[in-house]
N, C-alpha and C. Protein backbone atom coordinates (compact mmCIF):
# COMPACT_ATOMS: atom_id res chain seq x y z
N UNK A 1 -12.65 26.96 12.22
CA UNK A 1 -12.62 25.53 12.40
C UNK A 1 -12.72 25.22 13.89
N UNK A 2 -13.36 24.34 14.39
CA UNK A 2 -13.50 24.19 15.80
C UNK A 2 -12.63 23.26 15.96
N UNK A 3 -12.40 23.29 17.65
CA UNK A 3 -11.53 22.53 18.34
C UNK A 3 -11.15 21.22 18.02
N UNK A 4 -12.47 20.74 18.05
CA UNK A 4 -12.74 18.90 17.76
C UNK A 4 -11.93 18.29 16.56
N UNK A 5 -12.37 19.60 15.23
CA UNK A 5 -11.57 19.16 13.83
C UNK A 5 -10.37 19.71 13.60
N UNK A 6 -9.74 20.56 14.57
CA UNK A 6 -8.51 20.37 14.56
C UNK A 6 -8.00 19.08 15.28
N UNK A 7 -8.13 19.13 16.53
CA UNK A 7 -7.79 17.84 16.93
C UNK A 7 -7.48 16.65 15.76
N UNK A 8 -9.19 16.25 15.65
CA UNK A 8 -9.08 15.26 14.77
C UNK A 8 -7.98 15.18 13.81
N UNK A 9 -7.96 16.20 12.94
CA UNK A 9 -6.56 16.69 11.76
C UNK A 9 -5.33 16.20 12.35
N UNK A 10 -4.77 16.43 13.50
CA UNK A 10 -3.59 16.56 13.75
C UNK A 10 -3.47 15.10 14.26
N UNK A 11 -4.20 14.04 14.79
CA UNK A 11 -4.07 12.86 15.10
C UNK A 11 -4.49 12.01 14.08
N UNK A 12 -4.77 12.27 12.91
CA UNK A 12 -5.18 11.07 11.90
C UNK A 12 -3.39 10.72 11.65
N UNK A 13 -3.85 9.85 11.01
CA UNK A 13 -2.50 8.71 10.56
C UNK A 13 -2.56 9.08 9.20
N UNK A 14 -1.10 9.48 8.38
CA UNK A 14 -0.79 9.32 7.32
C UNK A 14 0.09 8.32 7.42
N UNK A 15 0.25 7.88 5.88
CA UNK A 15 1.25 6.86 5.72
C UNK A 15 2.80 7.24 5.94
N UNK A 16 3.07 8.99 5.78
CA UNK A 16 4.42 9.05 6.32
C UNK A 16 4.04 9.09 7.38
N UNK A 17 3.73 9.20 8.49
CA UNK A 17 3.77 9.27 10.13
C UNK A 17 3.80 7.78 10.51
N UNK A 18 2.56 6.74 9.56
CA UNK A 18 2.59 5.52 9.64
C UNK A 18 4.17 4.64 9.25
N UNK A 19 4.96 4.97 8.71
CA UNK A 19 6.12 5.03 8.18
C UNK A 19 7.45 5.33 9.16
N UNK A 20 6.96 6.80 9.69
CA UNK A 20 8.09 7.06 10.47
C UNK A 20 7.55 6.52 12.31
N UNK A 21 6.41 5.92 12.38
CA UNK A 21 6.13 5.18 13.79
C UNK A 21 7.05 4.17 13.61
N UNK A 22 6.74 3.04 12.51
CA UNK A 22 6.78 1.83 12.34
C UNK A 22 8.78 1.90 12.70
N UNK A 23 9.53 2.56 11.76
CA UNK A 23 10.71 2.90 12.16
C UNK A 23 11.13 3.38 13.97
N UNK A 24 10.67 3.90 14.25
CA UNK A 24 10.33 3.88 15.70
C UNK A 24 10.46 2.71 16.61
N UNK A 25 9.47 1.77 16.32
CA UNK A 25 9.65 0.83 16.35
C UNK A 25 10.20 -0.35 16.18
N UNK A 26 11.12 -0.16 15.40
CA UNK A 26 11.79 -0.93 14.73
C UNK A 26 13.17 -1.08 15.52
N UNK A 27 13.80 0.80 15.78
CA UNK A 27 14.96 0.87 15.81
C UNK A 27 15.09 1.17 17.26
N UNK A 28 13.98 1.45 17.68
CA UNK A 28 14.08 1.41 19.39
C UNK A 28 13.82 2.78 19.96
N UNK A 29 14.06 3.81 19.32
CA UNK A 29 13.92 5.30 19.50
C UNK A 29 13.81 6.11 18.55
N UNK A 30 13.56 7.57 18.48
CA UNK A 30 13.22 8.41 17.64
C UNK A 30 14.53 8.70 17.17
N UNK A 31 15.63 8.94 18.33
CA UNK A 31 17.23 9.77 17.63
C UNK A 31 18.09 8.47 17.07
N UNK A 32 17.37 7.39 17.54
CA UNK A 32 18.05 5.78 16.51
C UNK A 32 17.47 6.03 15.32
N UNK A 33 16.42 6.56 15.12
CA UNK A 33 16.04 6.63 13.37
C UNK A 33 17.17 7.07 12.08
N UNK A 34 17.64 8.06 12.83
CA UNK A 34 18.11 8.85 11.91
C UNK A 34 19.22 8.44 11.83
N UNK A 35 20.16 7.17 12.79
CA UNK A 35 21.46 6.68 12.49
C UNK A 35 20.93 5.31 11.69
N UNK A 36 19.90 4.87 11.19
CA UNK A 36 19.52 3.69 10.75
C UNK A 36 20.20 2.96 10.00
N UNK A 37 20.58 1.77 9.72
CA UNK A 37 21.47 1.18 8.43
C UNK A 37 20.71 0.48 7.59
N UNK A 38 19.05 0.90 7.57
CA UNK A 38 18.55 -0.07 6.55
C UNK A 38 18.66 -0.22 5.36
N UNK A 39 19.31 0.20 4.39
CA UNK A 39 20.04 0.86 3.25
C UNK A 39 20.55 0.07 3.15
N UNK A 40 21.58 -0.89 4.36
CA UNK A 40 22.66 -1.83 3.84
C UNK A 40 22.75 -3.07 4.68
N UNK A 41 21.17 -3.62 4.31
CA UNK A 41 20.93 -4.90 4.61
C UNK A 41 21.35 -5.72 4.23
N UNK A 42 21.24 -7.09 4.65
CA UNK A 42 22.43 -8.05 3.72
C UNK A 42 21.38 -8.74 2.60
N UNK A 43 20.20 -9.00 3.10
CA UNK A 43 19.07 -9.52 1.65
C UNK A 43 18.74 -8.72 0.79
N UNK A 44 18.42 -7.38 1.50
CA UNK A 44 17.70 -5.98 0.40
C UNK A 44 17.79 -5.07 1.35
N UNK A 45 17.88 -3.91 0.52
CA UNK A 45 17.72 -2.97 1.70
C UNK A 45 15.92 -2.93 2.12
N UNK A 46 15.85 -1.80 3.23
CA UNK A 46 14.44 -1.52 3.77
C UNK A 46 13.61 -0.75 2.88
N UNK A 47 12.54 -1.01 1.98
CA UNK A 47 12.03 -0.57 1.55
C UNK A 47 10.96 1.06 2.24
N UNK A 48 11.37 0.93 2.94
CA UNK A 48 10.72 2.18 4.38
C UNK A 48 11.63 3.09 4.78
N UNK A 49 13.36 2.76 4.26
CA UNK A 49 14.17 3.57 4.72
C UNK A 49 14.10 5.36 4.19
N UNK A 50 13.94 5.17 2.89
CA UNK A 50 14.14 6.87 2.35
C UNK A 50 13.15 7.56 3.06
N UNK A 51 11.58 6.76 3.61
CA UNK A 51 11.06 7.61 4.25
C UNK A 51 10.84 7.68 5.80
N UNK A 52 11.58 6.70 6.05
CA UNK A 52 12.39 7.25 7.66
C UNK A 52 11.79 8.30 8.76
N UNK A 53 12.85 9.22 8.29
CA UNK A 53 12.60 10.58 9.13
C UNK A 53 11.23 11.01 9.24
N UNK A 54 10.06 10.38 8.09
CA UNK A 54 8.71 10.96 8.59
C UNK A 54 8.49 12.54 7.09
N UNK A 55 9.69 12.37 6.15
CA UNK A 55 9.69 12.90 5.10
C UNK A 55 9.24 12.48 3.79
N UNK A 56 9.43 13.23 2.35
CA UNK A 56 8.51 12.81 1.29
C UNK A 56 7.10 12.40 1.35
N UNK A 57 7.12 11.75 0.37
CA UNK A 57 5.07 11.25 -0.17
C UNK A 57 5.09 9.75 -0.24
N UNK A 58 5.54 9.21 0.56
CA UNK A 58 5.19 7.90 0.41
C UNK A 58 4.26 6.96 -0.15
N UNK A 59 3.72 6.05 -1.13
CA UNK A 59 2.71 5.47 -1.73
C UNK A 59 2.18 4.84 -0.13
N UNK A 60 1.10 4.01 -0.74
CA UNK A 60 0.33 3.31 -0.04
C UNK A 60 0.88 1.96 -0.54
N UNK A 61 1.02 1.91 -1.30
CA UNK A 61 1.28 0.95 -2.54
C UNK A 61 3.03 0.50 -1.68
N UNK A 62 3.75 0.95 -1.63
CA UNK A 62 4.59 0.72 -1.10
C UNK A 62 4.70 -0.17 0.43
N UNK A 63 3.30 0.71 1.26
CA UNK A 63 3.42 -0.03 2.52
C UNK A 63 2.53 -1.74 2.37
N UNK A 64 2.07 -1.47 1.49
CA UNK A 64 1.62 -3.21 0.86
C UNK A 64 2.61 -3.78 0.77
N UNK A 65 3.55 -3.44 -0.19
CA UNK A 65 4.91 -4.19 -0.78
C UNK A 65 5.50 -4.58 0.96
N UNK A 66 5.70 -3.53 1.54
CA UNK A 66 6.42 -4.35 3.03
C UNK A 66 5.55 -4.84 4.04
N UNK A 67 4.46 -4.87 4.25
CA UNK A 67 3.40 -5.89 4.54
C UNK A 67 3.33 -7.36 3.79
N UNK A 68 3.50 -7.27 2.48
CA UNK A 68 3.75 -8.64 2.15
C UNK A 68 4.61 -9.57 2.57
N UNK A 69 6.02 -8.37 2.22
CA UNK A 69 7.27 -8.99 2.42
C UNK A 69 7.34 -9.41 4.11
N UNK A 70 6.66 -8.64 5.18
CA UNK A 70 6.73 -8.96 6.41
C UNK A 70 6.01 -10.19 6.21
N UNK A 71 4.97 -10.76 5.63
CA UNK A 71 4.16 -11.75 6.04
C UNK A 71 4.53 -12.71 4.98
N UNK A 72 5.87 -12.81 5.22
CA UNK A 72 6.39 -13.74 3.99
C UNK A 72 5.80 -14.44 2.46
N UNK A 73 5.32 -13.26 1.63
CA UNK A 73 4.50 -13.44 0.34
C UNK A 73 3.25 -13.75 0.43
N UNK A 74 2.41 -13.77 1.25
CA UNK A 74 1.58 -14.27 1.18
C UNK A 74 0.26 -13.23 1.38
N UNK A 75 -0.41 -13.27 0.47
CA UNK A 75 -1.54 -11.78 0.57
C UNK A 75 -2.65 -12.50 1.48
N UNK A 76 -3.06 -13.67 1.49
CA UNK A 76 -3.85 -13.98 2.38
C UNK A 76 -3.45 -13.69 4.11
N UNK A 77 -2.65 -13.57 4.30
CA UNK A 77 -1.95 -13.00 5.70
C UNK A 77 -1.73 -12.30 5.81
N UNK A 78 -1.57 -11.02 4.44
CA UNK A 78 -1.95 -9.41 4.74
C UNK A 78 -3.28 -9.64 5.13
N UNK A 79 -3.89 -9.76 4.75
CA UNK A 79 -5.34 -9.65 4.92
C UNK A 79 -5.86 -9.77 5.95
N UNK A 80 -5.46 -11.00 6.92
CA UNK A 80 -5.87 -11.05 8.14
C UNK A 80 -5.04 -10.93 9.10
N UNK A 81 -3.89 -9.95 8.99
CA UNK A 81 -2.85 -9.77 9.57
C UNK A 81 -3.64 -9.59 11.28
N UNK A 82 -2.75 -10.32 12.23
CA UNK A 82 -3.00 -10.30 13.52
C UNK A 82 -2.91 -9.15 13.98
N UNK A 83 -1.83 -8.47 13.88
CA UNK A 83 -1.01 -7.47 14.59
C UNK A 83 -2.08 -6.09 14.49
N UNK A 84 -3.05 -5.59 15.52
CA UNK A 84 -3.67 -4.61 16.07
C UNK A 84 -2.76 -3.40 15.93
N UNK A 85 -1.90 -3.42 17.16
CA UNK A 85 -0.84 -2.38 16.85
C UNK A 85 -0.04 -1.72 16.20
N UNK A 86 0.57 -2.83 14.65
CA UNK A 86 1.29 -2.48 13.66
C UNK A 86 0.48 -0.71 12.96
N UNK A 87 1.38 0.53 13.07
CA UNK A 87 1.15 1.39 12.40
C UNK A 87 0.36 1.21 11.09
N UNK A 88 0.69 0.35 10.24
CA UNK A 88 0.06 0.03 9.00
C UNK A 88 -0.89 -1.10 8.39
N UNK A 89 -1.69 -1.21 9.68
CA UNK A 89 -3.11 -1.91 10.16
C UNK A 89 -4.02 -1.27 8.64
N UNK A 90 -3.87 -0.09 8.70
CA UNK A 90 -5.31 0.34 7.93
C UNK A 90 -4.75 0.30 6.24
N UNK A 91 -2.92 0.61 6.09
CA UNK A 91 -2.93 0.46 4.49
C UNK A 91 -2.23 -0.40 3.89
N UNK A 92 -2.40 -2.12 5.05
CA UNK A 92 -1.96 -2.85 4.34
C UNK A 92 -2.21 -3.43 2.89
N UNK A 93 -3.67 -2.94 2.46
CA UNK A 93 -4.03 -3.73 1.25
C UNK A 93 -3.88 -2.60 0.26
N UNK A 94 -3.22 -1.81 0.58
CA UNK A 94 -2.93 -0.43 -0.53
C UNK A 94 -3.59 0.51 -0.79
N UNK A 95 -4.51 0.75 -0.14
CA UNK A 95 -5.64 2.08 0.28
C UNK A 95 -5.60 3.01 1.19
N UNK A 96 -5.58 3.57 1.03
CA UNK A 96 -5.47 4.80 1.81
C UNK A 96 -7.21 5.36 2.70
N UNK A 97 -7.23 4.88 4.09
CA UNK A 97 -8.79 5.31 4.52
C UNK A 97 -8.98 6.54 4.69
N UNK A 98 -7.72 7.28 4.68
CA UNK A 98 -8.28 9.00 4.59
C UNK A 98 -8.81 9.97 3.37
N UNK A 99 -8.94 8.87 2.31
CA UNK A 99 -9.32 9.26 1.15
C UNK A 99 -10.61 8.72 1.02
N UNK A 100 -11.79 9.95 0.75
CA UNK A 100 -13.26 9.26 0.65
C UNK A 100 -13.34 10.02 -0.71
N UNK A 101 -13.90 8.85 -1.33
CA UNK A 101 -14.47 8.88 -3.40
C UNK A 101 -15.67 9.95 -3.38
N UNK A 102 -15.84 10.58 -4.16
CA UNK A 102 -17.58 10.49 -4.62
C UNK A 102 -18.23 10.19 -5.39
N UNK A 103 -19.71 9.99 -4.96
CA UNK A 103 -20.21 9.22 -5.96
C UNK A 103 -20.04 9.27 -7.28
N UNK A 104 -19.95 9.75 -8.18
CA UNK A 104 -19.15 9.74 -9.30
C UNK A 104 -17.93 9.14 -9.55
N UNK A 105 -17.00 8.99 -8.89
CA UNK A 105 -15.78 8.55 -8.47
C UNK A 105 -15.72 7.51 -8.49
N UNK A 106 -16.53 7.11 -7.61
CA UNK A 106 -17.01 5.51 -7.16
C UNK A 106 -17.73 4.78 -8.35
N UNK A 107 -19.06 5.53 -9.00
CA UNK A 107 -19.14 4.96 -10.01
C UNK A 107 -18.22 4.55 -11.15
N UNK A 108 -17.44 5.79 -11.53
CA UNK A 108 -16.22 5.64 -12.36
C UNK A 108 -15.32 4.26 -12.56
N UNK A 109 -15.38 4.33 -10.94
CA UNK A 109 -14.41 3.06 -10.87
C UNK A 109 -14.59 1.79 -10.79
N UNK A 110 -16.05 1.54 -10.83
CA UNK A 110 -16.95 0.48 -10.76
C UNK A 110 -17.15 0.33 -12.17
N UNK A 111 -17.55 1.12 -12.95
CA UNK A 111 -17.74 1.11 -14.46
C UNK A 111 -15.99 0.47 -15.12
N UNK A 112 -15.04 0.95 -14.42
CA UNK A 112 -13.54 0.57 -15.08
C UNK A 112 -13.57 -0.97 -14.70
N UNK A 113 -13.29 -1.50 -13.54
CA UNK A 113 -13.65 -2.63 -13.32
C UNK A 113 -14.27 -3.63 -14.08
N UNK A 114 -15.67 -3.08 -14.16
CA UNK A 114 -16.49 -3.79 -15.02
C UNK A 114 -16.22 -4.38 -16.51
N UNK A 115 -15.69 -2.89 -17.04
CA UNK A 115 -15.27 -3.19 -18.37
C UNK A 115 -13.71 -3.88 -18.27
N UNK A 116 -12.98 -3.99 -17.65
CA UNK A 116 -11.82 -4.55 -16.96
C UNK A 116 -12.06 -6.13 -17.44
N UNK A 117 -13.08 -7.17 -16.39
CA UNK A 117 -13.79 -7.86 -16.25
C UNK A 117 -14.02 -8.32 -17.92
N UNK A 118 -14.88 -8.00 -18.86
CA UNK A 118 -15.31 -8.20 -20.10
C UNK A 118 -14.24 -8.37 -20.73
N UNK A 119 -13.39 -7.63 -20.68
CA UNK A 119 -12.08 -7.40 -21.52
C UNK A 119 -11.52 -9.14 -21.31
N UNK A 120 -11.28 -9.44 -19.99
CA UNK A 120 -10.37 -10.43 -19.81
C UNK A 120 -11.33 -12.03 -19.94
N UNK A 121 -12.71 -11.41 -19.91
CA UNK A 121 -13.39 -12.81 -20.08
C UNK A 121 -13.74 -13.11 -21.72
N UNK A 122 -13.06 -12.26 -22.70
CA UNK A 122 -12.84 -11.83 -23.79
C UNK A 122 -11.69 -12.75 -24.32
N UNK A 123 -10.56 -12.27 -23.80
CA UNK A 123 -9.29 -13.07 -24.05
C UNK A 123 -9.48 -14.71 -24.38
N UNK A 124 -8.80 -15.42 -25.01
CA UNK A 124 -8.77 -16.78 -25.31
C UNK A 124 -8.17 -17.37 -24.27
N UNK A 125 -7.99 -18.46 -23.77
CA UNK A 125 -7.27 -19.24 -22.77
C UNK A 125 -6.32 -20.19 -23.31
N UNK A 126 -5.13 -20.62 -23.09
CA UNK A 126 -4.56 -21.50 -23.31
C UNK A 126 -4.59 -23.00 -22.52
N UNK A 127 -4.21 -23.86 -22.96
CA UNK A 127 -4.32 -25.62 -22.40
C UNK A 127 -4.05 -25.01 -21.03
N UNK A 128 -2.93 -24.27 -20.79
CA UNK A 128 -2.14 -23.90 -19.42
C UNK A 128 -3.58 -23.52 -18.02
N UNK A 129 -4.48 -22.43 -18.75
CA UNK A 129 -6.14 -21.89 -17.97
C UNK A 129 -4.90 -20.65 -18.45
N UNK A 130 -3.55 -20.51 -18.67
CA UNK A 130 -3.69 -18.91 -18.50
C UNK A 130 -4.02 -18.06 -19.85
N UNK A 131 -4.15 -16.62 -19.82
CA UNK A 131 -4.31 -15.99 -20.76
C UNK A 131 -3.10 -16.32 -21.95
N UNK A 132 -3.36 -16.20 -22.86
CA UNK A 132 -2.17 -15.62 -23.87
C UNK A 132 -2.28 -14.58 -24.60
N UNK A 133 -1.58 -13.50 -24.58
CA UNK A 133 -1.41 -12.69 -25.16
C UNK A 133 -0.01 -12.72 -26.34
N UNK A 134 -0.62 -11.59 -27.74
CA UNK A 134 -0.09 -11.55 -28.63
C UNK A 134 0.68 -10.22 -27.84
N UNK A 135 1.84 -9.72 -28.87
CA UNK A 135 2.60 -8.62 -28.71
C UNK A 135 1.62 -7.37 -28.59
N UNK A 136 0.91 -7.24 -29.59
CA UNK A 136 -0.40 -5.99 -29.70
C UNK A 136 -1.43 -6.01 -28.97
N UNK A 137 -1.76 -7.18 -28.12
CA UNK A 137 -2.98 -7.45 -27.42
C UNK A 137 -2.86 -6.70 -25.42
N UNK A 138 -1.35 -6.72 -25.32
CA UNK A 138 -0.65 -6.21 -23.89
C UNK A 138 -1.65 -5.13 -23.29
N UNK A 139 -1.77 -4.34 -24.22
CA UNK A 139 -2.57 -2.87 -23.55
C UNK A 139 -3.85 -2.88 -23.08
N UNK A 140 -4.51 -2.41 -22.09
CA UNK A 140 -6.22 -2.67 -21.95
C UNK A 140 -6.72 -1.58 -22.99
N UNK A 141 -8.06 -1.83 -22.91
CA UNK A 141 -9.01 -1.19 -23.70
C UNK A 141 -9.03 0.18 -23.45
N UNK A 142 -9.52 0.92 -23.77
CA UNK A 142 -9.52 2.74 -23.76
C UNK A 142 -11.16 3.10 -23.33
């Protein structure tokens, strides 16, 4: 392996490193991490705390959930979130950019979608515009 792609390897951003920066930041230092009290917040605890230290498998999905909650509910302000610097710039919308599909993959998931799509333009509408579903109707298609 040459120089360059190690490099590269060792400076990409995962979501735990993205995780244990953002804590960093948060708490002012690296040896403040590990005395943290986000656990025993007075609204909720920190949804970022168990992975702290820069340990476990953290979702992506998760760093959405506290991107929202930072941008007070509102997904249109994930979206165009200002903040350059914030560690979790790249997985606020729940994707992960170090993961590339292949074409197959991609098709796959374009084909799920699609039929996704049919399924729900399928459904009946109520006076309300929303869907209604029966008890048996809950599950998507196979």
């Amino acid at each position: 392996m040459s120089d360059k792609a190690t490099e590269s390897r060792r400076k990409r951003q995962t979501p735990r490193r993205a995780i244990h920066k953002h804590c960093i930041d948060c708490v002012g230092s690296a040896p403040a991490v590990r005395d943290c009290q986000g656990d025993e917040l007075v609204d909720s605890p920190c949804l970022l705390f168990p992975y702290r230290m820069g340990e476990g498998r953290p979702s992506v999905k998760l760093i959405r959930r506290f991107c929202l909650y930072c941008m007070g509910g509102s997904w249109k302000l994930v979206k165009v979130c200002p903040s350059r610097t914030c560690p979790f710039l790249h997985y606020r919308l729940g994707k992960n950019p170090n993961i590339q599909l292949s074409d197959i993959q991609r098709q796959h998931k374009r084909d799920l979608v699609a039929a996704a799509r049919r399924y729900q333009l399928k459904q009946p509408k109520t006076a309300s515009g929303t869907e209604s579903f029966s008890q048996d109707q809950r599950t998507a298609p196979v």
